[in-house]
PDB file of N, CA and C in Angstrom:
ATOM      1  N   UNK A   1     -54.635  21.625   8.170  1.00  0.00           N
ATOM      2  CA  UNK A   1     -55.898  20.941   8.128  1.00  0.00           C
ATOM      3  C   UNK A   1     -55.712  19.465   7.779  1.00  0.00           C
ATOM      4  N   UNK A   2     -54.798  19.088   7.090  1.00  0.00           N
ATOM      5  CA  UNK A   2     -54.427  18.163   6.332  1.00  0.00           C
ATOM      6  C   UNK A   2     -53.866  16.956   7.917  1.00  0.00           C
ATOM      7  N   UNK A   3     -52.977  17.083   8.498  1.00  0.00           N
ATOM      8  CA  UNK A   3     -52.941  16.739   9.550  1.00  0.00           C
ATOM      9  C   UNK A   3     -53.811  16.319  10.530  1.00  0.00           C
ATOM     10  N   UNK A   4     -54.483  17.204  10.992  1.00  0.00           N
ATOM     11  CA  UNK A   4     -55.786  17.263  11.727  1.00  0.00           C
ATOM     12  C   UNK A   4     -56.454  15.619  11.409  1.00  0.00           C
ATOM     13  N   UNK A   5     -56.804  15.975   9.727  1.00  0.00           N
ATOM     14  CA  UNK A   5     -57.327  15.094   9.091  1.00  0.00           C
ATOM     15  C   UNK A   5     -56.456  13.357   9.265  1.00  0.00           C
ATOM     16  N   UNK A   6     -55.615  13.747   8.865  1.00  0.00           N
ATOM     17  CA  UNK A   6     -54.811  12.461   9.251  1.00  0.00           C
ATOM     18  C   UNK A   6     -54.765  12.165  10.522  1.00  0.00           C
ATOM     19  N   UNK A   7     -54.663  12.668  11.608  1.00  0.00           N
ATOM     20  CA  UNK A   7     -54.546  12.525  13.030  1.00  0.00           C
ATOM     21  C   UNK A   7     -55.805  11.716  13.260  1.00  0.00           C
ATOM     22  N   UNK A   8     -57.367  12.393  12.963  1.00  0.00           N
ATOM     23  CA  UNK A   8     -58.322  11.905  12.823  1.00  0.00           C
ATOM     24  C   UNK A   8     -58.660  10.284  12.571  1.00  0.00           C
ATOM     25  N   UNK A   9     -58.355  10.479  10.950  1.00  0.00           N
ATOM     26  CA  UNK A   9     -58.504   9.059  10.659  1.00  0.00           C
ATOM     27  C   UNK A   9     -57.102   7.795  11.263  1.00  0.00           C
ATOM     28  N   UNK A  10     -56.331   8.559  11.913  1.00  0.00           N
ATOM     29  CA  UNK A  10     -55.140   7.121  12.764  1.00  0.00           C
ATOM     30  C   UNK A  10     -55.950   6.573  14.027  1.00  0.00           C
ATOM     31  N   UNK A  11     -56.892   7.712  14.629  1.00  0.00           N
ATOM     32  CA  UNK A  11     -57.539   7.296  15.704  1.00  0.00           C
ATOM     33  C   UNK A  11     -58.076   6.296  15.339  1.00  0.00           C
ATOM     34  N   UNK A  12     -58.930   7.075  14.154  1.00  0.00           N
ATOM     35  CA  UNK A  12     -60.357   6.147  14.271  1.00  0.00           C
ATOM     36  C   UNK A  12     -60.088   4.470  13.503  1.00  0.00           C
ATOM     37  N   UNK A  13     -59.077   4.332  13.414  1.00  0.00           N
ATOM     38  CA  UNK A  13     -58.480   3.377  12.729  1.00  0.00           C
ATOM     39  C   UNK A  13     -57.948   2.648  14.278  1.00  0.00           C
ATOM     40  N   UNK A  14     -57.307   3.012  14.602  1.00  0.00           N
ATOM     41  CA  UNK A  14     -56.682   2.438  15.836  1.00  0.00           C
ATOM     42  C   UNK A  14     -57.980   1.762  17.296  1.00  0.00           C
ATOM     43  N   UNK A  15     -59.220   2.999  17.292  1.00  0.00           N
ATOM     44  CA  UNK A  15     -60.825   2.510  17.733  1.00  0.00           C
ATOM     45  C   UNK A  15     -60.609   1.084  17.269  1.00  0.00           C
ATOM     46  N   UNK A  16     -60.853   1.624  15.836  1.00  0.00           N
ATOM     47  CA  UNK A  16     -61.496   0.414  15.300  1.00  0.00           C
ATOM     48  C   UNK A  16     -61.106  -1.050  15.259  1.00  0.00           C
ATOM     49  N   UNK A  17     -59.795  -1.010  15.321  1.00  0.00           N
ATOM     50  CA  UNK A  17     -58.502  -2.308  15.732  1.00  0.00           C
ATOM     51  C   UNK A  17     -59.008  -2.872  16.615  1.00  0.00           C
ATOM     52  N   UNK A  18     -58.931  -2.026  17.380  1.00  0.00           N
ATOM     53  CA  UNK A  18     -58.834  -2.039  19.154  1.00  0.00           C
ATOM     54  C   UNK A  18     -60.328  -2.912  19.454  1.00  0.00           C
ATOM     55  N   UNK A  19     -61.599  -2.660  18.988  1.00  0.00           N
ATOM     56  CA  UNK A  19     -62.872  -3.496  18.426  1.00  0.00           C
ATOM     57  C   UNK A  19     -62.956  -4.370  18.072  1.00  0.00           C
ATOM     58  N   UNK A  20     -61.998  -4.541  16.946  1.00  0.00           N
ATOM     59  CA  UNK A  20     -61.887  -5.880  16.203  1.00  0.00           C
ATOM     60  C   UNK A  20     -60.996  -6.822  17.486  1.00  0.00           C
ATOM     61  N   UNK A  21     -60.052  -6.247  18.188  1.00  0.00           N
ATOM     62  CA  UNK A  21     -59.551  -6.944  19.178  1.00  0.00           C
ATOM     63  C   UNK A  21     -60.012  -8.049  19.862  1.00  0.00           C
ATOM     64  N   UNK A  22     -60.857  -7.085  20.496  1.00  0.00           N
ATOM     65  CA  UNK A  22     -61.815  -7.421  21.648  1.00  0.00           C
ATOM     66  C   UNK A  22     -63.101  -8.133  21.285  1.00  0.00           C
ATOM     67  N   UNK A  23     -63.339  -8.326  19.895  1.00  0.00           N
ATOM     68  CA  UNK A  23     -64.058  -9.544  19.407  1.00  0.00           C
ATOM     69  C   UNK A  23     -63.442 -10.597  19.377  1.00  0.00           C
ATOM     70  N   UNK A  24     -62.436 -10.642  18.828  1.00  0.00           N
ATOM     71  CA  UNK A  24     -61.722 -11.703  18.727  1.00  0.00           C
ATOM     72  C   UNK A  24     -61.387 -12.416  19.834  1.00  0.00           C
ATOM     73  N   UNK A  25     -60.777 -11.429  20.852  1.00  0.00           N
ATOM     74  CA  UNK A  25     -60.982 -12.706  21.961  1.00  0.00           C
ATOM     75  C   UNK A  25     -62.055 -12.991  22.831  1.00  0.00           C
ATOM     76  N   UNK A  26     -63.236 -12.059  22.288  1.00  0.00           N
ATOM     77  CA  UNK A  26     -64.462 -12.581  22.909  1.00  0.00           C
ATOM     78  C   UNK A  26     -64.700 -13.808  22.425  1.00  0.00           C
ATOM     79  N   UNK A  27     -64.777 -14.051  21.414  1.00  0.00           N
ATOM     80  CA  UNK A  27     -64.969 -15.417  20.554  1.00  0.00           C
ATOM     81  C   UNK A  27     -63.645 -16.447  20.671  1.00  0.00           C
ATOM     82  N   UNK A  28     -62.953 -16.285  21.065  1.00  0.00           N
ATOM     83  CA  UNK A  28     -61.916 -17.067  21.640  1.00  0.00           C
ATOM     84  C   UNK A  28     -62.209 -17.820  22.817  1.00  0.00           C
ATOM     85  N   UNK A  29     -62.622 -16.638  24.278  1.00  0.00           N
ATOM     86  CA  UNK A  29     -62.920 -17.253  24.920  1.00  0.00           C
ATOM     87  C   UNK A  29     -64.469 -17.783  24.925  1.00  0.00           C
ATOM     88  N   UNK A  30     -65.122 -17.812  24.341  1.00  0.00           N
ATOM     89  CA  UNK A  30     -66.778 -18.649  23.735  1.00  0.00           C
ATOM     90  C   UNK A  30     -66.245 -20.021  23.174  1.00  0.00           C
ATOM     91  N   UNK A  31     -65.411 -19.739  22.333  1.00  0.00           N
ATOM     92  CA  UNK A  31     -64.863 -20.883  21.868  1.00  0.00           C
ATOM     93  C   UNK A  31     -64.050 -22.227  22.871  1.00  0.00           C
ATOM     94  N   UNK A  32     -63.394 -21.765  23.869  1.00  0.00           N
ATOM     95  CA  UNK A  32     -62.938 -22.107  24.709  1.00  0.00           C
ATOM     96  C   UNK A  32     -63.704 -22.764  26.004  1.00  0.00           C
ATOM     97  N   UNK A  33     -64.738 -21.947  26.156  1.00  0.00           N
ATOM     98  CA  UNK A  33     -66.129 -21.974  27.012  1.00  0.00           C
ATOM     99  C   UNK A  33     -66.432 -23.477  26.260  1.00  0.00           C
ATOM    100  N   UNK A  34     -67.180 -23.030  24.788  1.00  0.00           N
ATOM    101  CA  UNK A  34     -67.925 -24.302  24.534  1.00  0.00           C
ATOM    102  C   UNK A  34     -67.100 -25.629  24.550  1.00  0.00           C
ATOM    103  N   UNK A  35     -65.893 -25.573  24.012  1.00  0.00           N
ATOM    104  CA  UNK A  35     -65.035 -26.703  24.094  1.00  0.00           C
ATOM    105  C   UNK A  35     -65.229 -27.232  25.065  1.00  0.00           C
ATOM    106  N   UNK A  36     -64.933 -26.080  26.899  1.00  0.00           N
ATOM    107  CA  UNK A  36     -64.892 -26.836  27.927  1.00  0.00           C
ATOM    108  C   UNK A  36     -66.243 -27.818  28.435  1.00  0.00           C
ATOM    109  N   UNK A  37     -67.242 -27.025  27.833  1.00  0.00           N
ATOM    110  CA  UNK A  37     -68.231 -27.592  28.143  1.00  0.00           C
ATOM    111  C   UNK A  37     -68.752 -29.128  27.545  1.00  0.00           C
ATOM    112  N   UNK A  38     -68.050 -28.898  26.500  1.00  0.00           N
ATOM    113  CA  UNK A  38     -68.668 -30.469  25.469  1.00  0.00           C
ATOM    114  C   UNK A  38     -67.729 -31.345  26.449  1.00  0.00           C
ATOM    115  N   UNK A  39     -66.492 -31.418  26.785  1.00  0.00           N
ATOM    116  CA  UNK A  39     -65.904 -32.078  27.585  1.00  0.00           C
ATOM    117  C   UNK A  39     -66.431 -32.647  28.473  1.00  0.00           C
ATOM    118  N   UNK A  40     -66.461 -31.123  29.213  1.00  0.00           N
ATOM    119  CA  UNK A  40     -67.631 -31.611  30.628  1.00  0.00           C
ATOM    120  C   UNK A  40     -68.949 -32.691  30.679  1.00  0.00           C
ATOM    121  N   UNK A  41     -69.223 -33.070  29.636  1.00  0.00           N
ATOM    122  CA  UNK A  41     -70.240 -33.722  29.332  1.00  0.00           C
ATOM    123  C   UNK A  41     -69.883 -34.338  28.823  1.00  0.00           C
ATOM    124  N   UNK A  42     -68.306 -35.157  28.266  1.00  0.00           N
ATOM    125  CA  UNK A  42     -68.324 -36.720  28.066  1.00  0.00           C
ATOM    126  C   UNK A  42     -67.887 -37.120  29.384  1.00  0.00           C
ATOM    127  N   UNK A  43     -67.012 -35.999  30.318  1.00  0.00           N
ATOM    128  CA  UNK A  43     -66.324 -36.372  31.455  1.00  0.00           C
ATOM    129  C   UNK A  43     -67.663 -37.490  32.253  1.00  0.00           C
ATOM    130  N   UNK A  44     -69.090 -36.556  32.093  1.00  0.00           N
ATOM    131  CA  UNK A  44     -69.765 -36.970  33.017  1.00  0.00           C
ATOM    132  C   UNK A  44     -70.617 -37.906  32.608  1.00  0.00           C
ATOM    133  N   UNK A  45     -70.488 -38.084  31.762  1.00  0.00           N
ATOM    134  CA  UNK A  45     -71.051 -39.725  31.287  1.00  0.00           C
ATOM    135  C   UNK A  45     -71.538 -40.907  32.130  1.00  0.00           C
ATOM    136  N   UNK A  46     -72.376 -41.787  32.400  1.00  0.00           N
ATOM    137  CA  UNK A  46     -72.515 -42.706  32.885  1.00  0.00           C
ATOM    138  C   UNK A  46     -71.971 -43.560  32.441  1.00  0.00           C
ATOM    139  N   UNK A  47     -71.281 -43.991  31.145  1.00  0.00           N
ATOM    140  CA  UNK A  47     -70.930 -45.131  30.953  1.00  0.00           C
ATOM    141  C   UNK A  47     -69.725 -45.189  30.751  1.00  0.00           C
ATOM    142  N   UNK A  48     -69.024 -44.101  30.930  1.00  0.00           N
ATOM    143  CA  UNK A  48     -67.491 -43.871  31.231  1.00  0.00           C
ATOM    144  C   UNK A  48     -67.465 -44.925  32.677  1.00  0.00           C
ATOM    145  N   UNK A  49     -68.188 -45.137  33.361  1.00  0.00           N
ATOM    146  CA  UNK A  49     -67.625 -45.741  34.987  1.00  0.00           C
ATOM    147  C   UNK A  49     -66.650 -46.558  34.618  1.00  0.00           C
ATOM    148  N   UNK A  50     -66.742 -47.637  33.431  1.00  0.00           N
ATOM    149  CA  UNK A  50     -66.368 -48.897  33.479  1.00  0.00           C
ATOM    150  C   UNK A  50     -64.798 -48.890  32.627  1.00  0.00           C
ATOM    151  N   UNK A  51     -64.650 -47.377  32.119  1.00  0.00           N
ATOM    152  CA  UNK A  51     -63.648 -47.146  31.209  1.00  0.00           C
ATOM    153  C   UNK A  51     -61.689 -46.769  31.614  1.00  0.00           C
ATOM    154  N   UNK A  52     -61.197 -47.714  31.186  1.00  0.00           N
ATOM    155  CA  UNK A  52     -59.711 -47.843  31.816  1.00  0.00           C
ATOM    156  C   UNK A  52     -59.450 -46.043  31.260  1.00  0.00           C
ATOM    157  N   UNK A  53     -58.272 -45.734  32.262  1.00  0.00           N
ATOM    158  CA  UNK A  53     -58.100 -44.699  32.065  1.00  0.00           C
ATOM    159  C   UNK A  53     -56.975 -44.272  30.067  1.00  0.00           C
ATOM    160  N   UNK A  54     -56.713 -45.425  30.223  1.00  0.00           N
ATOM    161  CA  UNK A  54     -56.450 -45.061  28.769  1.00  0.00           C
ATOM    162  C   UNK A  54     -57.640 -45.007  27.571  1.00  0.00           C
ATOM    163  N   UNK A  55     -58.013 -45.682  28.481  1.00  0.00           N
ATOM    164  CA  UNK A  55     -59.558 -45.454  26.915  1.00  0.00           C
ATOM    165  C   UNK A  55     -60.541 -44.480  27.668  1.00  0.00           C
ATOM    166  N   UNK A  56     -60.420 -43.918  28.298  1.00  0.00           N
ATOM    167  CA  UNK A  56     -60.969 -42.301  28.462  1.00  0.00           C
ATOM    168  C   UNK A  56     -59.891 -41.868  27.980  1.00  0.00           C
ATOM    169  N   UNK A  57     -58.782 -41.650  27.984  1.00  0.00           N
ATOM    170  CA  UNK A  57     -58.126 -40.828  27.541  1.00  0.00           C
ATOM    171  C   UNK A  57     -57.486 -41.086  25.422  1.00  0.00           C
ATOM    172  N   UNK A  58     -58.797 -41.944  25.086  1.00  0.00           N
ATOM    173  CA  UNK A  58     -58.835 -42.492  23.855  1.00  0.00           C
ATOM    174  C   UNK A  58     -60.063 -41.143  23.447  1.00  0.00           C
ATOM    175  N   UNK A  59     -60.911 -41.840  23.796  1.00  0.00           N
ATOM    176  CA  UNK A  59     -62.514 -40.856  24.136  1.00  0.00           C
ATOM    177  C   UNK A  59     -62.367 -39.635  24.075  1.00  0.00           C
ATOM    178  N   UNK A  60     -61.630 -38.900  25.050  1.00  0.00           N
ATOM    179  CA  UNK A  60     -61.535 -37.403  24.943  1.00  0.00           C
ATOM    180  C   UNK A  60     -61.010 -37.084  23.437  1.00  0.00           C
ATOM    181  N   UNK A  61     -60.158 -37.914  23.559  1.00  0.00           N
ATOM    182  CA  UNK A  61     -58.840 -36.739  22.289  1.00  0.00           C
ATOM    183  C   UNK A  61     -60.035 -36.862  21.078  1.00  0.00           C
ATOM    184  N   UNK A  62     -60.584 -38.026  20.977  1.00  0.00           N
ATOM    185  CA  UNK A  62     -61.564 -37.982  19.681  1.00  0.00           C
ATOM    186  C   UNK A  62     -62.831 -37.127  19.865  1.00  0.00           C
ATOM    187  N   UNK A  63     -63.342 -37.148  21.316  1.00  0.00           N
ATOM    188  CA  UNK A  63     -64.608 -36.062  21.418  1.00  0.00           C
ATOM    189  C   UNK A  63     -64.395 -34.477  21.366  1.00  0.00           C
ATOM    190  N   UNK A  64     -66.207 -33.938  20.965  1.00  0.00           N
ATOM    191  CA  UNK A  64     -66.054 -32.746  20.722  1.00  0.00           C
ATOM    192  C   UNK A  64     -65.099 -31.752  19.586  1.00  0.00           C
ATOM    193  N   UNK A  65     -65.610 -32.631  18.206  1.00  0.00           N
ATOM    194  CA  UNK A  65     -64.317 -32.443  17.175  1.00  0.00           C
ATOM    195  C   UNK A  65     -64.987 -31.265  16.746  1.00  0.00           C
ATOM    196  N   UNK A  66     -66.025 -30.508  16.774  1.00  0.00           N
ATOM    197  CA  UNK A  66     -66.382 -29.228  16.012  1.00  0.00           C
ATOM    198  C   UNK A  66     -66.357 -27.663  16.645  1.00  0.00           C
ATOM    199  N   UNK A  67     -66.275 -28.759  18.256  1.00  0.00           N
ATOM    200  CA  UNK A  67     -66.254 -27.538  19.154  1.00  0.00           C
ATOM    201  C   UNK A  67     -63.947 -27.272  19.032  1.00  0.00           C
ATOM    202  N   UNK A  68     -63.881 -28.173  19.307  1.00  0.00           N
ATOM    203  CA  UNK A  68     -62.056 -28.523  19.245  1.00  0.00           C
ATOM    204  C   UNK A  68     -62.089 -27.594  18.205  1.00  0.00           C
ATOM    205  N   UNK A  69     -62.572 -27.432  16.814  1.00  0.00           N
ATOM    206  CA  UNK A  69     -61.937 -27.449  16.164  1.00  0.00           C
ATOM    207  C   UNK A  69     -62.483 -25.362  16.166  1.00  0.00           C
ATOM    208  N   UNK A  70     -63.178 -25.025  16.809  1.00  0.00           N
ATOM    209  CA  UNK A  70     -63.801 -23.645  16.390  1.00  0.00           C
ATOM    210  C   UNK A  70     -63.121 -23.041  17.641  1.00  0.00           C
ATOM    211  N   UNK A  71     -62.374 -23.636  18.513  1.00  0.00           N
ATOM    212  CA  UNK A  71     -61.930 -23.219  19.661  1.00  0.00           C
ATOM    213  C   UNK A  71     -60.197 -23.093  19.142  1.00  0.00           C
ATOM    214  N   UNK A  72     -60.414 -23.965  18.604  1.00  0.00           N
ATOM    215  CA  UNK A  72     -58.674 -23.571  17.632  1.00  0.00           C
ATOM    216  C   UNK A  72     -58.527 -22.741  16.282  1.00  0.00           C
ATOM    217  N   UNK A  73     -59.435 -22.319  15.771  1.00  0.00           N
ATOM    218  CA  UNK A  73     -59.688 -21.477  14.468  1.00  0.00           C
ATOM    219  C   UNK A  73     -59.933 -20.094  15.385  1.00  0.00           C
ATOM    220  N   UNK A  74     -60.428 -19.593  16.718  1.00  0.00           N
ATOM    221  CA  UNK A  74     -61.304 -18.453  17.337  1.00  0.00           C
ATOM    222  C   UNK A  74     -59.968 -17.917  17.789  1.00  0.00           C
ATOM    223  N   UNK A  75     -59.139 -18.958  17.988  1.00  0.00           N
ATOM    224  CA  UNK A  75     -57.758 -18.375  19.425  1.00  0.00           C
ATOM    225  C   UNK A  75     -56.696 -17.957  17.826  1.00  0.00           C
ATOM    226  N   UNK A  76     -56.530 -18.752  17.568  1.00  0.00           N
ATOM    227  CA  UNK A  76     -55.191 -18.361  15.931  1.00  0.00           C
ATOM    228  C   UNK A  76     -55.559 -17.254  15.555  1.00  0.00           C
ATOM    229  N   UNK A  77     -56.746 -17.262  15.364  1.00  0.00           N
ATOM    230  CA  UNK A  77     -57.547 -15.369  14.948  1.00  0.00           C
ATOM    231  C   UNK A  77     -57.289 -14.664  15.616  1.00  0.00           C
ATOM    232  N   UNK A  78     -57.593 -14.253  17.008  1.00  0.00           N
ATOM    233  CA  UNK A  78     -57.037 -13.889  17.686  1.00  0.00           C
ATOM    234  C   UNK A  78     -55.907 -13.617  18.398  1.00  0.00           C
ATOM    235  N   UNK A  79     -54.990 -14.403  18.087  1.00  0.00           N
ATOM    236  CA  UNK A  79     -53.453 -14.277  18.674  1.00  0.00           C
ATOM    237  C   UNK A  79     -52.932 -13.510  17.330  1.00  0.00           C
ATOM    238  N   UNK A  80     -53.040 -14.091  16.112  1.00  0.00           N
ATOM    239  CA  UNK A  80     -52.835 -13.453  15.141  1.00  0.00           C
ATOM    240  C   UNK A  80     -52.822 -11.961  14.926  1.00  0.00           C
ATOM    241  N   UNK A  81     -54.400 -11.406  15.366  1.00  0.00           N
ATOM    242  CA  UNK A  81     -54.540  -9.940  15.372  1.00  0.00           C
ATOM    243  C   UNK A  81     -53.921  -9.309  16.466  1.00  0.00           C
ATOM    244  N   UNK A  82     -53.480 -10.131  17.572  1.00  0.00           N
ATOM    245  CA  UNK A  82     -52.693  -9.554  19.057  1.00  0.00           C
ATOM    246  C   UNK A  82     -51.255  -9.514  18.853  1.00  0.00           C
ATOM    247  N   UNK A  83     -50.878 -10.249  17.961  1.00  0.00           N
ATOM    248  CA  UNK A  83     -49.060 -10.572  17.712  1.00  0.00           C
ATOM    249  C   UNK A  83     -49.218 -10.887  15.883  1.00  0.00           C
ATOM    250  N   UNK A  84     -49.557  -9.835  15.374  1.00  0.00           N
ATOM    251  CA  UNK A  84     -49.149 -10.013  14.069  1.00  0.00           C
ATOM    252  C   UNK A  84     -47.612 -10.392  13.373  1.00  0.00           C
ATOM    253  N   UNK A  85     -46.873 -10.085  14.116  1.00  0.00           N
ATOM    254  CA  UNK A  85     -45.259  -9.941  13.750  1.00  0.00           C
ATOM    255  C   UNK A  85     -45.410 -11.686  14.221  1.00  0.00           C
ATOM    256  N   UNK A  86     -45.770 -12.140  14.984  1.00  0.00           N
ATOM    257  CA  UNK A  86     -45.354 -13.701  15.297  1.00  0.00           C
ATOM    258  C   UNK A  86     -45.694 -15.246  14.052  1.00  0.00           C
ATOM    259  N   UNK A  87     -45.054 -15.639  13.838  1.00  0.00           N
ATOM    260  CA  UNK A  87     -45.389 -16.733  12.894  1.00  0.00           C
ATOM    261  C   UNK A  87     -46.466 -17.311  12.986  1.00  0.00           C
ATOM    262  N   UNK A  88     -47.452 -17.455  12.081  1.00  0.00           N
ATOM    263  CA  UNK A  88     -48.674 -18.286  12.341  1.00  0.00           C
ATOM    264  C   UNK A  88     -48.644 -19.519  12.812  1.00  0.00           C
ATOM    265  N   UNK A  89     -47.717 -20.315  12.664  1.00  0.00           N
ATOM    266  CA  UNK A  89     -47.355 -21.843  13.076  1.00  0.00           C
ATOM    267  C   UNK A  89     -47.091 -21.766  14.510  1.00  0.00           C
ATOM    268  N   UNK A  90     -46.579 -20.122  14.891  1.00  0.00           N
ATOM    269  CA  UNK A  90     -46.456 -20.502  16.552  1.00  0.00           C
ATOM    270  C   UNK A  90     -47.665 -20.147  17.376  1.00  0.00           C
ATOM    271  N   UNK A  91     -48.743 -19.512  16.652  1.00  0.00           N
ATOM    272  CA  UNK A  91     -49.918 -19.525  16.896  1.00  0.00           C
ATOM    273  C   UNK A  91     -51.066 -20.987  16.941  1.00  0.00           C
ATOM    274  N   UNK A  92     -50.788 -21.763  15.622  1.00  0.00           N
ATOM    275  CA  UNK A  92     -51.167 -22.886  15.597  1.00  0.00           C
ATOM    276  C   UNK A  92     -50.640 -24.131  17.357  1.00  0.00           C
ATOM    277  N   UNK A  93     -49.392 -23.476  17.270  1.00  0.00           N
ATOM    278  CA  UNK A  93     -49.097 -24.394  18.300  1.00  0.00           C
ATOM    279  C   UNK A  93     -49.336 -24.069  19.930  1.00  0.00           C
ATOM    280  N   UNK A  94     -49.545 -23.105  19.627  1.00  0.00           N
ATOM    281  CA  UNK A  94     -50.338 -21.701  21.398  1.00  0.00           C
ATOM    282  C   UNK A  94     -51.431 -22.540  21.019  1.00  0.00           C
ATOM    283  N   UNK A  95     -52.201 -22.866  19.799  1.00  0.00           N
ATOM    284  CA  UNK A  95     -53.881 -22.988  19.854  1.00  0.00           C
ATOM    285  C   UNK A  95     -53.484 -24.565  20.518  1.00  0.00           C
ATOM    286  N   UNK A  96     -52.917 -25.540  19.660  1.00  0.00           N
ATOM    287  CA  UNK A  96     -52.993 -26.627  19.898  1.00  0.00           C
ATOM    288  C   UNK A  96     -52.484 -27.578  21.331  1.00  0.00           C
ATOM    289  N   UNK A  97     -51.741 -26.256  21.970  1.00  0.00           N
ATOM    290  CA  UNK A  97     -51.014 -26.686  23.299  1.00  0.00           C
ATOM    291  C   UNK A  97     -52.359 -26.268  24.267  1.00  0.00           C
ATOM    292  N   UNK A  98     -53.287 -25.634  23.838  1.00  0.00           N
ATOM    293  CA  UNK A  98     -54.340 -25.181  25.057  1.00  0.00           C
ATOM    294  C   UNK A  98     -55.247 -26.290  24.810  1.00  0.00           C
ATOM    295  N   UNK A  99     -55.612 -26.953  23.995  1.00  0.00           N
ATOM    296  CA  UNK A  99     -56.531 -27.735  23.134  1.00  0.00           C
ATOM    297  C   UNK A  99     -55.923 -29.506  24.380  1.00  0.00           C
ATOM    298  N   UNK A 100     -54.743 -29.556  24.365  1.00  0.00           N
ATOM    299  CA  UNK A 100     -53.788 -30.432  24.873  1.00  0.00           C
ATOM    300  C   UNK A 100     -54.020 -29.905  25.935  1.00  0.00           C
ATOM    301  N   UNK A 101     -54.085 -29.204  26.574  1.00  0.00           N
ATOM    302  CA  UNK A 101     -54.068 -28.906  28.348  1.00  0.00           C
ATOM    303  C   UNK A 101     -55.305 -29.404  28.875  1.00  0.00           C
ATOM    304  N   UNK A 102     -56.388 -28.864  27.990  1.00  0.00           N
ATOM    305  CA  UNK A 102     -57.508 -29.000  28.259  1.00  0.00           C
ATOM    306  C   UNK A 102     -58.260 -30.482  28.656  1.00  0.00           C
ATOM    307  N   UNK A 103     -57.512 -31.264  27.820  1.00  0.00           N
ATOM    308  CA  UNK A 103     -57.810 -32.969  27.382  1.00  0.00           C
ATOM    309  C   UNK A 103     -56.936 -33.524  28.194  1.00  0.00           C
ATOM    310  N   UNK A 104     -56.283 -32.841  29.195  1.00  0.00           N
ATOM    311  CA  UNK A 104     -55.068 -33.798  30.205  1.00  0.00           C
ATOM    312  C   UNK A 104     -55.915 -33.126  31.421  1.00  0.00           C
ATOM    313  N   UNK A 105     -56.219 -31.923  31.316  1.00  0.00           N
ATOM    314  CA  UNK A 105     -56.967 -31.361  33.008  1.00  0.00           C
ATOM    315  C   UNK A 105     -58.109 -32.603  33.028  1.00  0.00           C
ATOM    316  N   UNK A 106     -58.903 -32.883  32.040  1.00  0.00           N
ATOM    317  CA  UNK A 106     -60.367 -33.500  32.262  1.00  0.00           C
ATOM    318  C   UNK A 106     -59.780 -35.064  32.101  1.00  0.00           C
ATOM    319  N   UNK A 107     -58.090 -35.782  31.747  1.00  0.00           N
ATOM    320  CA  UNK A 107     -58.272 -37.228  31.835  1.00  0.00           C
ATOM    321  C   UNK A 107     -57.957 -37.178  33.722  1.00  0.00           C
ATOM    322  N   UNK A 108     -57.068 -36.551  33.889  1.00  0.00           N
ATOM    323  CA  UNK A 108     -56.696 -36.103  35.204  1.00  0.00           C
ATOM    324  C   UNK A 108     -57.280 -36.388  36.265  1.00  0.00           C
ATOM    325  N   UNK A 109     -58.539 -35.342  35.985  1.00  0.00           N
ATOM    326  CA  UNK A 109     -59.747 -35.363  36.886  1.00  0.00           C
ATOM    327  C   UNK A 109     -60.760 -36.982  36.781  1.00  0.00           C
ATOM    328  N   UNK A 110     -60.590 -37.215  35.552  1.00  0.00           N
ATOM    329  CA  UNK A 110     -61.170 -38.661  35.124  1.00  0.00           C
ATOM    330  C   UNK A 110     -60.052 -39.847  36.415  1.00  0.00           C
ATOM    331  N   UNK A 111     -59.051 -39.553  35.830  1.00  0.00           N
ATOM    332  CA  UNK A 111     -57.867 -40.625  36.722  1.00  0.00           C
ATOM    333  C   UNK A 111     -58.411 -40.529  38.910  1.00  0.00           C
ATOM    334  N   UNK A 112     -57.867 -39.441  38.756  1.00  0.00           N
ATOM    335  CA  UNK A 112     -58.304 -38.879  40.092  1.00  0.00           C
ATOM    336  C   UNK A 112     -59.829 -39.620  40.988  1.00  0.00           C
ATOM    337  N   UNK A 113     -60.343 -39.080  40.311  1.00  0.00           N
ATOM    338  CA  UNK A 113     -62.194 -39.578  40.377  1.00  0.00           C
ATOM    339  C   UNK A 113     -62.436 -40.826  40.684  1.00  0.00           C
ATOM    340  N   UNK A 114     -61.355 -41.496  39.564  1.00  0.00           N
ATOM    341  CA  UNK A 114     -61.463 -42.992  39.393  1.00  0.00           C
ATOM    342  C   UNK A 114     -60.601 -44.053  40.912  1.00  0.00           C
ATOM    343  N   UNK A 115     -59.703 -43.295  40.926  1.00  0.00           N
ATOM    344  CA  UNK A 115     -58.915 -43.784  42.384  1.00  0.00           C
ATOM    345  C   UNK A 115     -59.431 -43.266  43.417  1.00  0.00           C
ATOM    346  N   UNK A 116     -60.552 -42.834  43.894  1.00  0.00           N
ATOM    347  CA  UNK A 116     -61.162 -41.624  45.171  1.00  0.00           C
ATOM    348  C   UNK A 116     -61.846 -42.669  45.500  1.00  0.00           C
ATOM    349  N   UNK A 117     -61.832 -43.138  46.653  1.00  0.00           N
ATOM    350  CA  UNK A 117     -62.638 -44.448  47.306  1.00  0.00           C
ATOM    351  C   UNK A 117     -63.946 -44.302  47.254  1.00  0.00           C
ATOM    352  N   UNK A 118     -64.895 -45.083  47.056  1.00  0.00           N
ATOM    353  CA  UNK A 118     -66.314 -44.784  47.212  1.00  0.00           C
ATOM    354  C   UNK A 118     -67.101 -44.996  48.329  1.00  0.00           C
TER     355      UNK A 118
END
C-alpha cells in the first residue's frame, strides 16, 4: 500500500512540475512578446527618420528598460526550472544574448529601411 502511495504522490509531483513548466515559459514568451513589441514602437517612431544609425542604435539599447528587464527575469526562471543542473550565470547569459539579438534584428531593420530608396 505504502508504494502505491508513493507511486501516487511522484506523479502528482511530477503533474505538478510539469505545470509549473509550462507557466514559466508561458511568461517567458509574454515577456518576450512585450519586449518585442515596445521595440516595435520606438522602431516606428516618426522622429527616428533623421537618426544616424548609431544613435538608433544608442536609442534601442536604452529603450524599453522594464519590459528588457521582465523579459530577462521570465526566461532565467524558466531556463532555470528546464535545466536546473546548469549554472545560473549561463542562464543569465542565454537571457542576455536573446535581449542582444533582439536590439541588432530591430537596428538592422532600422539600417536596412534607412538605405531602401524612397
Amino acid at each position: 500500500m505504502r508504494m502505491i502511495l508513493v507511486a501516487a504522490l511522484a506523479m502528482t509531483a511530477s503533474v505538478a512540475m510539469a505545470d509549473d513548466l509550462d507557466d514559466a515559459h508561458r511568461q517567458a514568451v509574454s515577456g518576450r512578446d512585450s519586449y518585442w513589441n515596445c521595440l516595435a514602437r520606438e522602431y516606428s517612431r516618426d522622429n527616428n527618420n533623421g537618426l544616424s544609425a548609431q544613435d538608433f542604435t544608442s536609442l534601442i539599447a536604452s529603450a524599453c528598460p522594464s519590459e528588457r528587464q521582465n523579459f530577462r527575469v521570465t526566461l532565467v526562471d524558466f531556463l532555470s526550472m528546464q535545466f536546473p543542473d546548469v549554472d545560473a550565470g549561463a542562464h543569465m547569459t542565454t537571457a542576455n544574448n536573446a535581449i542582444a539579438s533582439a536590439q541588432k534584428d530591430i537596428v538592422t531593420a532600422f539600417i536596412k529601411h534607412k538605405v531602401t530608396p524612397k
